[in-house]
PDB file of N, CA and C in Angstrom:
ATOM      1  N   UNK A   1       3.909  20.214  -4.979  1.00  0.00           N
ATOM      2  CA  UNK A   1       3.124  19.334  -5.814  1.00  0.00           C
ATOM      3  C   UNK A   1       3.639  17.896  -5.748  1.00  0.00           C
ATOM      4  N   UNK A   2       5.072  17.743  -5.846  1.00  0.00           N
ATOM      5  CA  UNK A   2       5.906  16.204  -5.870  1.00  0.00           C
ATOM      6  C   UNK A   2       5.439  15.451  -3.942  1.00  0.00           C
ATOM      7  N   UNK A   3       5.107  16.458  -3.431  1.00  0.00           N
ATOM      8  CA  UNK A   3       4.798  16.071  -1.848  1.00  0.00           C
ATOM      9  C   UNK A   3       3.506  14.924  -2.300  1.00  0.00           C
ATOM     10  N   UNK A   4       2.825  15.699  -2.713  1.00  0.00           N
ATOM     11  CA  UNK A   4       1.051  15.097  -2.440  1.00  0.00           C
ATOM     12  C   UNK A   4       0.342  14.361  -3.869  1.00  0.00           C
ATOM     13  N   UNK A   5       1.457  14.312  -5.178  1.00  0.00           N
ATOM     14  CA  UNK A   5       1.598  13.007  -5.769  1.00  0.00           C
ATOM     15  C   UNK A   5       2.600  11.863  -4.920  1.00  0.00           C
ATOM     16  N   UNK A   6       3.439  12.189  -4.065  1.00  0.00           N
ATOM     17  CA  UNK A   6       4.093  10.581  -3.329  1.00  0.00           C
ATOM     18  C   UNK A   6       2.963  10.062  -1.869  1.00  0.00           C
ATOM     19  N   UNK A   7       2.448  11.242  -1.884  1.00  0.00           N
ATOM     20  CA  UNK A   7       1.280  10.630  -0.980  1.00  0.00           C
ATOM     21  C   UNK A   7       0.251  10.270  -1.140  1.00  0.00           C
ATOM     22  N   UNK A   8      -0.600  10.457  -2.751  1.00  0.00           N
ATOM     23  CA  UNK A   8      -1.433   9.519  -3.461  1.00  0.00           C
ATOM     24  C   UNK A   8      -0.504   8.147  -3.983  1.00  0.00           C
ATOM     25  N   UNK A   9       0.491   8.630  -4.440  1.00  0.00           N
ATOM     26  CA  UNK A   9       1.238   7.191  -4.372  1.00  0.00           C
ATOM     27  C   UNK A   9       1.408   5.905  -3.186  1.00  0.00           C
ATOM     28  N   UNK A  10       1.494   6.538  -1.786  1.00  0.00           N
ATOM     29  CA  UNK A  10       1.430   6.011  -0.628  1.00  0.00           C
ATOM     30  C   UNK A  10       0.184   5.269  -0.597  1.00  0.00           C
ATOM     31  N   UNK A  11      -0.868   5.957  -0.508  1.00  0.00           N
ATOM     32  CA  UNK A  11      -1.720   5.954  -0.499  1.00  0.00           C
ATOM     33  C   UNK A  11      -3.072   4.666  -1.550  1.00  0.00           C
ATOM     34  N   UNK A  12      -2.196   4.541  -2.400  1.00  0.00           N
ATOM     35  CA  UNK A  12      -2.833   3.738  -3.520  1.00  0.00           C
ATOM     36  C   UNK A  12      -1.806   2.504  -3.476  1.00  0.00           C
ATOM     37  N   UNK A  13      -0.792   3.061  -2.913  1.00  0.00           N
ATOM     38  CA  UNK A  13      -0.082   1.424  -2.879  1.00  0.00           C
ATOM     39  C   UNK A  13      -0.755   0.120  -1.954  1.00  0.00           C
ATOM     40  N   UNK A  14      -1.227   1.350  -0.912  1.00  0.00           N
ATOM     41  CA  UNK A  14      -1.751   0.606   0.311  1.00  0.00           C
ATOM     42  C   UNK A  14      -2.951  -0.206  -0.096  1.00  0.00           C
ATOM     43  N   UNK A  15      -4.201   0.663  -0.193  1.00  0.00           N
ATOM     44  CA  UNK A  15      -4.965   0.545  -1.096  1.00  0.00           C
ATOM     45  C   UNK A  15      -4.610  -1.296  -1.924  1.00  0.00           C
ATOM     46  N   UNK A  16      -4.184  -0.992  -2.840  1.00  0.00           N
ATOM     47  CA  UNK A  16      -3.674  -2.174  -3.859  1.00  0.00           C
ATOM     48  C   UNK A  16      -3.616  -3.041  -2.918  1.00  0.00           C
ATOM     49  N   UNK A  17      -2.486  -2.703  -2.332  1.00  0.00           N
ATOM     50  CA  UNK A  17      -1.886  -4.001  -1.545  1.00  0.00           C
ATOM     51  C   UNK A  17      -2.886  -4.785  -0.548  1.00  0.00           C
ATOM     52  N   UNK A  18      -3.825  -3.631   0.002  1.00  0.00           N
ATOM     53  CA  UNK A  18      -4.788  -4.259   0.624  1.00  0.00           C
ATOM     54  C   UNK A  18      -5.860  -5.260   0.278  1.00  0.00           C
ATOM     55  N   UNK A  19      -5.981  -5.259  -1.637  1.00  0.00           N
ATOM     56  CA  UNK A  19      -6.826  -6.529  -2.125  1.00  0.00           C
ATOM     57  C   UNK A  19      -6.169  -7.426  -1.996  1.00  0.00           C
ATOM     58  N   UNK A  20      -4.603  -8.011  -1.562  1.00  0.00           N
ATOM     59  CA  UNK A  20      -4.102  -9.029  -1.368  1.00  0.00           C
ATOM     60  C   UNK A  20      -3.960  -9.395   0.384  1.00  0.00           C
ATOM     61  N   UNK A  21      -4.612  -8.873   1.016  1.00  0.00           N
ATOM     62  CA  UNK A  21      -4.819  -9.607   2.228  1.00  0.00           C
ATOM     63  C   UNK A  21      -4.438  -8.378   3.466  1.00  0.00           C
ATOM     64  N   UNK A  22      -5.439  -8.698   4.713  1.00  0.00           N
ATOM     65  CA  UNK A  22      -4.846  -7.842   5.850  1.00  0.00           C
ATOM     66  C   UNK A  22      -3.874  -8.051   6.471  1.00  0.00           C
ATOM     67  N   UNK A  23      -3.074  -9.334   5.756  1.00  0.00           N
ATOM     68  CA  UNK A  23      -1.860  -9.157   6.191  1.00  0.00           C
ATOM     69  C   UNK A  23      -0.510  -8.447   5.274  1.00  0.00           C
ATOM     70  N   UNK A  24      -0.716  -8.900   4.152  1.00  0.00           N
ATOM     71  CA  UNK A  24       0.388  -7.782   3.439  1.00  0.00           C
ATOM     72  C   UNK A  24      -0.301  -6.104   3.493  1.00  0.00           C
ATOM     73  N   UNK A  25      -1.622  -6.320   3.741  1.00  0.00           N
ATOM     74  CA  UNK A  25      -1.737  -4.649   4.001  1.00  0.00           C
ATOM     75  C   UNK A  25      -0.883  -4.261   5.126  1.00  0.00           C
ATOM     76  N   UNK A  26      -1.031  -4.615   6.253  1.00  0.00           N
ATOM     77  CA  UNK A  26      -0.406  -4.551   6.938  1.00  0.00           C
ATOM     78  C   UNK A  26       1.142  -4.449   7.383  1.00  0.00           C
ATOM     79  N   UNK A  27       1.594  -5.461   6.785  1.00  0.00           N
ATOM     80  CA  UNK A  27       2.991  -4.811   5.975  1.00  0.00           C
ATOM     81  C   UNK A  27       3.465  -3.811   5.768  1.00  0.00           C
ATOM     82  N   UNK A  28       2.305  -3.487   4.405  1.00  0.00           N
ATOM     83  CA  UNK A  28       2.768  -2.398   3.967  1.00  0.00           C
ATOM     84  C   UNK A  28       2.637  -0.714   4.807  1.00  0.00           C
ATOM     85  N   UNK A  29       1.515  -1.113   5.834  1.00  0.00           N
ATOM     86  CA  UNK A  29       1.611   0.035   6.844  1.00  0.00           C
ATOM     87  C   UNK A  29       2.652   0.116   7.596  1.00  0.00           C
ATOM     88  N   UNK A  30       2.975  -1.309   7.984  1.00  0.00           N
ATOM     89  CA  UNK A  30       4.895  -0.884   8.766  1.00  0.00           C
ATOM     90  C   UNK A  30       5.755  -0.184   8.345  1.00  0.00           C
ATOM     91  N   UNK A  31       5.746  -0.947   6.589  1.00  0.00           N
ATOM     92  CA  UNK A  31       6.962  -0.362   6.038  1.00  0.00           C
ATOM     93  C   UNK A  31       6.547   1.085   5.531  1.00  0.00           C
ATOM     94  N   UNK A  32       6.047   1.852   5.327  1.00  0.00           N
ATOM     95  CA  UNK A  32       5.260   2.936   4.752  1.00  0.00           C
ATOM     96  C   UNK A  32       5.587   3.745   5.961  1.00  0.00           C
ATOM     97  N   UNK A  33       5.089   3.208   7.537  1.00  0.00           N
ATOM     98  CA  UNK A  33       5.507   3.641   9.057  1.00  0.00           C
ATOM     99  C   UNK A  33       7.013   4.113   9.419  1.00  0.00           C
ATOM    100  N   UNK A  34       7.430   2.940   8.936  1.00  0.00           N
ATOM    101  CA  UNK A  34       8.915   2.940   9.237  1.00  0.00           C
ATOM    102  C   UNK A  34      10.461   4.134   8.377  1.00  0.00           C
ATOM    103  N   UNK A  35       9.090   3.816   7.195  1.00  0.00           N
ATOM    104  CA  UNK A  35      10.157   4.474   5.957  1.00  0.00           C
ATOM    105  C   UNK A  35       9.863   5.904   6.620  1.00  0.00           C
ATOM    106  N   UNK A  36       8.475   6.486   6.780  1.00  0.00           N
ATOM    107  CA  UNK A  36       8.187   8.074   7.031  1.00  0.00           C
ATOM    108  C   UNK A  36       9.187   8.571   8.657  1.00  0.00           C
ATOM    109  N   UNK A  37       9.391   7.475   9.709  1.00  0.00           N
ATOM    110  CA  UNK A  37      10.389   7.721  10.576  1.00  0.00           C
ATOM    111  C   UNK A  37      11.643   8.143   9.930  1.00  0.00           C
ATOM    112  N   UNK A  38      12.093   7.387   9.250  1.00  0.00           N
ATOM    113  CA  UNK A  38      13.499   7.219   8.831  1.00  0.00           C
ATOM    114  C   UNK A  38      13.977   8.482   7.652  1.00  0.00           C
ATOM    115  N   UNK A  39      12.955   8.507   6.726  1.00  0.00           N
ATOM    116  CA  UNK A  39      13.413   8.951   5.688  1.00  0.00           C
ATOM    117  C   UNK A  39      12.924  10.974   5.845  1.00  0.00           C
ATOM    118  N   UNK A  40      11.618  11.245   6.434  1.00  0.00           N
ATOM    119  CA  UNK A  40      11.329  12.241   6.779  1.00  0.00           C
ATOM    120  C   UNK A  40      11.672  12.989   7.906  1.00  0.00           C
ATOM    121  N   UNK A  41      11.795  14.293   7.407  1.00  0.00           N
ATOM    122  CA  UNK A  41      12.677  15.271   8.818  1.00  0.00           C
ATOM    123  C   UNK A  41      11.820  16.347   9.070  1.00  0.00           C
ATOM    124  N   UNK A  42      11.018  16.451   8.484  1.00  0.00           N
ATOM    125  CA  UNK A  42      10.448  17.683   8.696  1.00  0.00           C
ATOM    126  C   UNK A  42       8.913  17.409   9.455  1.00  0.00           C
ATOM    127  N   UNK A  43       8.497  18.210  10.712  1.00  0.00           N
ATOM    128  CA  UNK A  43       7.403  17.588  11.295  1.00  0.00           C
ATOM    129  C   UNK A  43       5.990  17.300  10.107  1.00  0.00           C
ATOM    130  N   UNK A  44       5.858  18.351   9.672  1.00  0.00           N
ATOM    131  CA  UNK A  44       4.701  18.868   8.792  1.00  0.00           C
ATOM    132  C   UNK A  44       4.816  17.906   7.488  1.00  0.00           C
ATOM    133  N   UNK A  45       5.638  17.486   7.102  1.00  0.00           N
ATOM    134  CA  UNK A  45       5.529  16.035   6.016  1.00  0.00           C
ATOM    135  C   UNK A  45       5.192  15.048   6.805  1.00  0.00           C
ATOM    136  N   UNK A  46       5.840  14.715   8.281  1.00  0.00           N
ATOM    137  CA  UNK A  46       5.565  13.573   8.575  1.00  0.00           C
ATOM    138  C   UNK A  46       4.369  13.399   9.272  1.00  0.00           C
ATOM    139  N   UNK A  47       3.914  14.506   9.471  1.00  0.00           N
ATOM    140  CA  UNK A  47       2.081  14.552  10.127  1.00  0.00           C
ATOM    141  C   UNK A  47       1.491  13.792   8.925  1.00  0.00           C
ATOM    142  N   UNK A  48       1.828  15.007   7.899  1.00  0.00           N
ATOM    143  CA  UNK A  48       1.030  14.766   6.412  1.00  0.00           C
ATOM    144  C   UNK A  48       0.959  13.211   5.762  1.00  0.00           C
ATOM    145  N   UNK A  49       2.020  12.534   6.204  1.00  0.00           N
ATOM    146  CA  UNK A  49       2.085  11.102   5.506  1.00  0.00           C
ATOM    147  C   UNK A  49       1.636  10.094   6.752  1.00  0.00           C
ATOM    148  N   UNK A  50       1.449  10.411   7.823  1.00  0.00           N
ATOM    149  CA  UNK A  50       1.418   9.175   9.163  1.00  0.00           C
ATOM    150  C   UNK A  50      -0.555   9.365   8.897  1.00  0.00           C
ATOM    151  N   UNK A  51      -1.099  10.574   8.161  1.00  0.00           N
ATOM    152  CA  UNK A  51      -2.126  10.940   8.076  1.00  0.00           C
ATOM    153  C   UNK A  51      -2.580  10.171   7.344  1.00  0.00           C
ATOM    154  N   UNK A  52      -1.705  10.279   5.953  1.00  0.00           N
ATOM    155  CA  UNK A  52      -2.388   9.469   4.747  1.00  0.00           C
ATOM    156  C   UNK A  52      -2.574   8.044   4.959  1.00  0.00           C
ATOM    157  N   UNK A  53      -1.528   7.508   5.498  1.00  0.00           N
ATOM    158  CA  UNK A  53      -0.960   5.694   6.422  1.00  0.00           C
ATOM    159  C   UNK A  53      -2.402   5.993   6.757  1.00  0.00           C
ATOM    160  N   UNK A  54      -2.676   6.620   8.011  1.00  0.00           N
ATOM    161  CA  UNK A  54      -4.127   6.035   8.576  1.00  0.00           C
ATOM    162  C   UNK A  54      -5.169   5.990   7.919  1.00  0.00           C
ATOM    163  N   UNK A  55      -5.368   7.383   6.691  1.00  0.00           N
ATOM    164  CA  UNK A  55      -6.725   7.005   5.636  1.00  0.00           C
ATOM    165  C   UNK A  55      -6.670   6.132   5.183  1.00  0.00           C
ATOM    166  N   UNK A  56      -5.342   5.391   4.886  1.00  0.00           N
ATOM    167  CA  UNK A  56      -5.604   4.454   3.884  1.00  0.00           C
ATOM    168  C   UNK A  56      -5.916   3.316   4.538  1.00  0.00           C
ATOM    169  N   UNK A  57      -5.805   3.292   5.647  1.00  0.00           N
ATOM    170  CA  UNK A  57      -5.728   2.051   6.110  1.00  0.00           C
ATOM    171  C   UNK A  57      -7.496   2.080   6.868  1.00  0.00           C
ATOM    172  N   UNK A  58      -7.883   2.814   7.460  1.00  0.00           N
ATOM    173  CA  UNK A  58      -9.421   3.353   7.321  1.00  0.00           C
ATOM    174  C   UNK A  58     -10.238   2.644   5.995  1.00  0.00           C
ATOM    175  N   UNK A  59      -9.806   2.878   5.048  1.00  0.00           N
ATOM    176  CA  UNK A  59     -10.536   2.956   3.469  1.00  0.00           C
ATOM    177  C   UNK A  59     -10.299   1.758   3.228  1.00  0.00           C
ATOM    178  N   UNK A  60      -8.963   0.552   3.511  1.00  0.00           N
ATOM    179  CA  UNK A  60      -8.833  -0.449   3.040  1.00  0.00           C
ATOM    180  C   UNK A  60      -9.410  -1.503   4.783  1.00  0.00           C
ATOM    181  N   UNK A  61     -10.134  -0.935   5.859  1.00  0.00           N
ATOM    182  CA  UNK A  61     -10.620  -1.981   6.830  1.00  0.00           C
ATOM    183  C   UNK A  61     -11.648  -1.596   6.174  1.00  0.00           C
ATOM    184  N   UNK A  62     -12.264  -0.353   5.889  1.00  0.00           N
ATOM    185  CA  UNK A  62     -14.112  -0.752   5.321  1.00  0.00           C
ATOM    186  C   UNK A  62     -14.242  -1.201   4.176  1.00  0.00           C
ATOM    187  N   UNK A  63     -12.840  -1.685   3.388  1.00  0.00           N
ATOM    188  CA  UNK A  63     -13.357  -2.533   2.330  1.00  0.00           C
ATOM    189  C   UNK A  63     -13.526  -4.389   2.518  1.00  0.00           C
ATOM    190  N   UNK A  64     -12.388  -3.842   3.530  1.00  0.00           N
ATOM    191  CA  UNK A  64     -12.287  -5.628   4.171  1.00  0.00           C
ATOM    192  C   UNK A  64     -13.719  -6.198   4.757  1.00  0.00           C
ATOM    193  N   UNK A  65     -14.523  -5.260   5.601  1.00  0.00           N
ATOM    194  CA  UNK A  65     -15.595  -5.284   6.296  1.00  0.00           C
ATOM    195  C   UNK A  65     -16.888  -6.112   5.368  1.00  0.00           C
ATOM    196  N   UNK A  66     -16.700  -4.941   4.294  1.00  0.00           N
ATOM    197  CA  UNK A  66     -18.018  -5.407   3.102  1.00  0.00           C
ATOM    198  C   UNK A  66     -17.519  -6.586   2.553  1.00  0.00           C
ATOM    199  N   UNK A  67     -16.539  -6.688   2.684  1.00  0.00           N
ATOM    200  CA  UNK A  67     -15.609  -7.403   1.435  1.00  0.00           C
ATOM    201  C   UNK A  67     -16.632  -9.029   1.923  1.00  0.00           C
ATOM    202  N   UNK A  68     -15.967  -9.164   3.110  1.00  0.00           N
ATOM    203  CA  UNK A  68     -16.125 -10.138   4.047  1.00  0.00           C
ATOM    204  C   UNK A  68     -17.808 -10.399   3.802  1.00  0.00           C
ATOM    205  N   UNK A  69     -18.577  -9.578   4.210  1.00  0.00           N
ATOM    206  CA  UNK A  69     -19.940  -9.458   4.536  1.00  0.00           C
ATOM    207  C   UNK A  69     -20.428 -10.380   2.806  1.00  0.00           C
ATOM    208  N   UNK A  70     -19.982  -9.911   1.986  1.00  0.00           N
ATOM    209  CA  UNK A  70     -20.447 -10.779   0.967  1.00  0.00           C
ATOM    210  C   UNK A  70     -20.052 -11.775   0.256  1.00  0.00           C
ATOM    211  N   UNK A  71     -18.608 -12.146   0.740  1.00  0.00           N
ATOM    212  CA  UNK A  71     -18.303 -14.070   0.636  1.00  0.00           C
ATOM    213  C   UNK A  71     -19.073 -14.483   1.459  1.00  0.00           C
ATOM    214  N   UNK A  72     -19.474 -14.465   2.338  1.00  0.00           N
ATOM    215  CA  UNK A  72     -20.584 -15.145   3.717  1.00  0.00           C
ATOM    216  C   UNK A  72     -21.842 -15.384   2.667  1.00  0.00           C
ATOM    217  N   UNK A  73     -21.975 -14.046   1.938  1.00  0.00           N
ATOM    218  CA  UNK A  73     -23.206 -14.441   1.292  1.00  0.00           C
ATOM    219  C   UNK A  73     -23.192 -15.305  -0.097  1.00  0.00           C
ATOM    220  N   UNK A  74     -21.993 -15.373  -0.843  1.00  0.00           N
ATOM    221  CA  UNK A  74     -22.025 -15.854  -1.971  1.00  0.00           C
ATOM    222  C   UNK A  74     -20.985 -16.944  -1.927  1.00  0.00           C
ATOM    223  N   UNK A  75     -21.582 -17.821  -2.729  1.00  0.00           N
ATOM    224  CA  UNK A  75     -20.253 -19.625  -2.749  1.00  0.00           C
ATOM    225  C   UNK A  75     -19.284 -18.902  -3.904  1.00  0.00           C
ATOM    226  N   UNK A  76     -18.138 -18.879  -3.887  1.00  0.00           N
ATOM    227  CA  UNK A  76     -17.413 -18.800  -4.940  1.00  0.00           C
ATOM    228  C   UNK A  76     -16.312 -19.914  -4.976  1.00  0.00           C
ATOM    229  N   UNK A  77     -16.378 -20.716  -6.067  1.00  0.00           N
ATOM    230  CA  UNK A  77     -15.360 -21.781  -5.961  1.00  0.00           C
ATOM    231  C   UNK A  77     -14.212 -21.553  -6.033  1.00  0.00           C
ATOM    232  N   UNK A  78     -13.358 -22.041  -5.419  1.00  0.00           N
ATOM    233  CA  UNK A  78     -12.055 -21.604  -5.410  1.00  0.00           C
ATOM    234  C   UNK A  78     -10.823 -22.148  -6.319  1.00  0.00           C
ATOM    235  N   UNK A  79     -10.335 -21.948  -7.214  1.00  0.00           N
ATOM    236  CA  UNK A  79      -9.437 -22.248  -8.158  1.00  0.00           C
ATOM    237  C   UNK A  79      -8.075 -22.481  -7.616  1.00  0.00           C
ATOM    238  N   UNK A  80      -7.130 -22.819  -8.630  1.00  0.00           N
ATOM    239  CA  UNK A  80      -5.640 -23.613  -7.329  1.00  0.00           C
ATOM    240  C   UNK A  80      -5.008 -22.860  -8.642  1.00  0.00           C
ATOM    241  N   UNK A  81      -4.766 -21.650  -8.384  1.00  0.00           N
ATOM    242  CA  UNK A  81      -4.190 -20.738  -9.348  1.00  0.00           C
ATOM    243  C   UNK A  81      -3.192 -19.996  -8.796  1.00  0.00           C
ATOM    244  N   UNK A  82      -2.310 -20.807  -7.589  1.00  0.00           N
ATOM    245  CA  UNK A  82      -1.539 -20.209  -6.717  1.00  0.00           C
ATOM    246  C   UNK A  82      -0.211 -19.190  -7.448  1.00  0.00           C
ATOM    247  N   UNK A  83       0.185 -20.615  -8.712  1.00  0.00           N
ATOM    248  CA  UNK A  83       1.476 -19.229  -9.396  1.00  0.00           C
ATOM    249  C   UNK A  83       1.210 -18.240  -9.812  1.00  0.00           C
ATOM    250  N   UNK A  84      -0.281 -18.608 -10.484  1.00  0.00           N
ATOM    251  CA  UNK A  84      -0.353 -16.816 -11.420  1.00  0.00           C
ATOM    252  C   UNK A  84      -0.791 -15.855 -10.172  1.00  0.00           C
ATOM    253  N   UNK A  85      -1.169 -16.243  -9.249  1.00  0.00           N
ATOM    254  CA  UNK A  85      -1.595 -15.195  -8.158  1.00  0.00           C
ATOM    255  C   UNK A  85      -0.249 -14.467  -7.227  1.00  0.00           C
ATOM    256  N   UNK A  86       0.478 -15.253  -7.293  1.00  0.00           N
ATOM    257  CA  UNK A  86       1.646 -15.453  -6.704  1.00  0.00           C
ATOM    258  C   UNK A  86       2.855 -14.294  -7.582  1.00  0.00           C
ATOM    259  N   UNK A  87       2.561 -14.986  -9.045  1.00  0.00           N
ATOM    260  CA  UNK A  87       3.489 -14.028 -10.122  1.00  0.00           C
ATOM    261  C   UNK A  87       2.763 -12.254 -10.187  1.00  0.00           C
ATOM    262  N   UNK A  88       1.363 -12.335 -10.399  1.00  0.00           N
ATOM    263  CA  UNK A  88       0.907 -11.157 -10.240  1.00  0.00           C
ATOM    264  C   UNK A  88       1.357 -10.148  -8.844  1.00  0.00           C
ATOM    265  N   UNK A  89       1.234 -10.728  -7.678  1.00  0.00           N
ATOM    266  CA  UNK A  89       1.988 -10.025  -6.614  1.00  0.00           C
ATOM    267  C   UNK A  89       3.364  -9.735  -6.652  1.00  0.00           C
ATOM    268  N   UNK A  90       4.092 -10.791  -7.028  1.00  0.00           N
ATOM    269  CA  UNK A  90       5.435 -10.464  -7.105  1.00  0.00           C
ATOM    270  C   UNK A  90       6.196  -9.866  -8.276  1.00  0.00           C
ATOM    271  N   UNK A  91       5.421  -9.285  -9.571  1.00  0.00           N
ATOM    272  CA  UNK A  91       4.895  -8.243 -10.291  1.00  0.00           C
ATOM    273  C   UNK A  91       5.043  -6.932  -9.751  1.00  0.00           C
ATOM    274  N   UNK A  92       3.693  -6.331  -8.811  1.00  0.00           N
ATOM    275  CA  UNK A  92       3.133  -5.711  -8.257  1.00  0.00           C
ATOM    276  C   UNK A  92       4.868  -5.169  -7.192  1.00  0.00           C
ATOM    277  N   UNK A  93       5.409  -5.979  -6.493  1.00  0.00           N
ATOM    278  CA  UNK A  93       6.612  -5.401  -5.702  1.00  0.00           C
ATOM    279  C   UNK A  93       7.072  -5.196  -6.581  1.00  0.00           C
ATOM    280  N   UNK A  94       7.740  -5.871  -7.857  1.00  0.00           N
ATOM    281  CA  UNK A  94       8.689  -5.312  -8.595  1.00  0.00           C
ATOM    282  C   UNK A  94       8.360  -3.929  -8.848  1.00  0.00           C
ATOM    283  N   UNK A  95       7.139  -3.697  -9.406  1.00  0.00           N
ATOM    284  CA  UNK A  95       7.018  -2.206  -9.941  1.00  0.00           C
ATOM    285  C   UNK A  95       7.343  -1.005  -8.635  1.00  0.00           C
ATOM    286  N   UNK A  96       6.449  -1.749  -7.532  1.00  0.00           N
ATOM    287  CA  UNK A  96       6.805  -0.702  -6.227  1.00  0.00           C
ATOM    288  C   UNK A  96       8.140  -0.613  -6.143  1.00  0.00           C
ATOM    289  N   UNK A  97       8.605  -1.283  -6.332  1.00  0.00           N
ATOM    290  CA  UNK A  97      10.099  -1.215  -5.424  1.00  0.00           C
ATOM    291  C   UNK A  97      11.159  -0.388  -6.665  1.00  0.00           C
ATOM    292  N   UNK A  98      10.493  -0.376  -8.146  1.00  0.00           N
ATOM    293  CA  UNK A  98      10.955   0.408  -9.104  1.00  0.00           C
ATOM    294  C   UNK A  98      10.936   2.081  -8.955  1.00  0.00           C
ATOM    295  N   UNK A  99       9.428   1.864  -8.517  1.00  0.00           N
ATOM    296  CA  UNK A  99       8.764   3.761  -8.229  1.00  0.00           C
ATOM    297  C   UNK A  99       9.564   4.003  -7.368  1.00  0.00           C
ATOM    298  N   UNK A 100       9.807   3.646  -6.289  1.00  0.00           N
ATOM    299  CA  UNK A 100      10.256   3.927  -4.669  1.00  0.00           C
ATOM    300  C   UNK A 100      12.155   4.184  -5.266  1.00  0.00           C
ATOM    301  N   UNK A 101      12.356   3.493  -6.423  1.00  0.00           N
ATOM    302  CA  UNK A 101      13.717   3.611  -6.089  1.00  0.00           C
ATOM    303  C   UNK A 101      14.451   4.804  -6.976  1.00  0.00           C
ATOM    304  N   UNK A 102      13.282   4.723  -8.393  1.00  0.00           N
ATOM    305  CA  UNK A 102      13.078   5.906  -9.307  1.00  0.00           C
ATOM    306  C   UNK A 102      12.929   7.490  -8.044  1.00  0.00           C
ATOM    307  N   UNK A 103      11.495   7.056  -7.153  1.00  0.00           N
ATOM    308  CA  UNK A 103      11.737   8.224  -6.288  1.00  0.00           C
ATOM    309  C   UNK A 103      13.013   9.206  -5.178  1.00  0.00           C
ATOM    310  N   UNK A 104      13.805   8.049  -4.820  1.00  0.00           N
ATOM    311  CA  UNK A 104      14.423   8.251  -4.248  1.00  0.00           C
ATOM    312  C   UNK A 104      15.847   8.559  -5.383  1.00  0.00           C
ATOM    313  N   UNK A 105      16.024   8.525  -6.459  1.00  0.00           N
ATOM    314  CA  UNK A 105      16.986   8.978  -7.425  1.00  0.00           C
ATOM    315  C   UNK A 105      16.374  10.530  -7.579  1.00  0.00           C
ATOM    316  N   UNK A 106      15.124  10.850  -7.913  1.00  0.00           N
ATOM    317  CA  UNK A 106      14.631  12.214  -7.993  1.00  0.00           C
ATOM    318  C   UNK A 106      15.398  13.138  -6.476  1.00  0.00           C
ATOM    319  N   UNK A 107      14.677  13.087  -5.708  1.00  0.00           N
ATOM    320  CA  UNK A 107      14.773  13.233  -4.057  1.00  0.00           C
ATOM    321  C   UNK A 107      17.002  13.633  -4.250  1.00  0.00           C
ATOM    322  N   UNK A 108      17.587  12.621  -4.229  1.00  0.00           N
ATOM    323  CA  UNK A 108      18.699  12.846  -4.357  1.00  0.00           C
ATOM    324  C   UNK A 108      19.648  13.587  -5.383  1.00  0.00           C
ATOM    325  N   UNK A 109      19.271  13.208  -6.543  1.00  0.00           N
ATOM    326  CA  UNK A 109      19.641  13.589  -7.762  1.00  0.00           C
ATOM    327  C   UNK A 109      19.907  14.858  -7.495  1.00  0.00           C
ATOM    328  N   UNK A 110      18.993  16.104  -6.803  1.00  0.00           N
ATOM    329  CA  UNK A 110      18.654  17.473  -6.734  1.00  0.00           C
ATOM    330  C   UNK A 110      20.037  18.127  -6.285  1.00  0.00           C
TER     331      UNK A 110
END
């Protein structure tokens, strides 16, 4: 059960991260890539999570797709709201990097 809640977790991080741009999505597919090399040993988890990496990343290009398709169609003015956008992301890592480290105390703790 703790398998396939850290892989909706994976999964929704990406997700998230992907309303802040295809490039921190992207990112976060390296590091998500990199961590499942490193941290997973067993083939059958690491199918299971290199799997989820690609849905999510599937689910967050066809949002980019539409996403795109309707700024083309609509003016939205753009506001210079760089800190609070800026503080909200760097928010957003703090908490990840809380779960991830909470997770990895579970994982060991045992």
């Amino acid at each position: 059960m703790e398998v396939l809640v850290f892989q909706v977790g994976i999964f929704l991080a990406i997700i998230v991260l992907g309303a802040f741009g295809k490039k921190i999505r992207n990112g976060a597919l390296i590091f998500f890539s990199v961590f499942t090399v490193v941290m997973v040993f067993t083939s059958g988890l690491m199918i299971l999570q290199f799997l989820t990496i690609f849905l999510a990343y599937l689910v967050t290009d066809g949002l980019y797709s539409k996403k795109e398709e309707n700024i083309n169609d609509v003016y939205i003015p753009q506001k210079n709201n760089d800190k609070e956008s800026k503080g909200c992301l760097r928010a957003f890592f703090w908490i990840l990097l809380i779960f991830f480290i909470w997770f990895l105390y579970k994982i060991f703790s045992r």
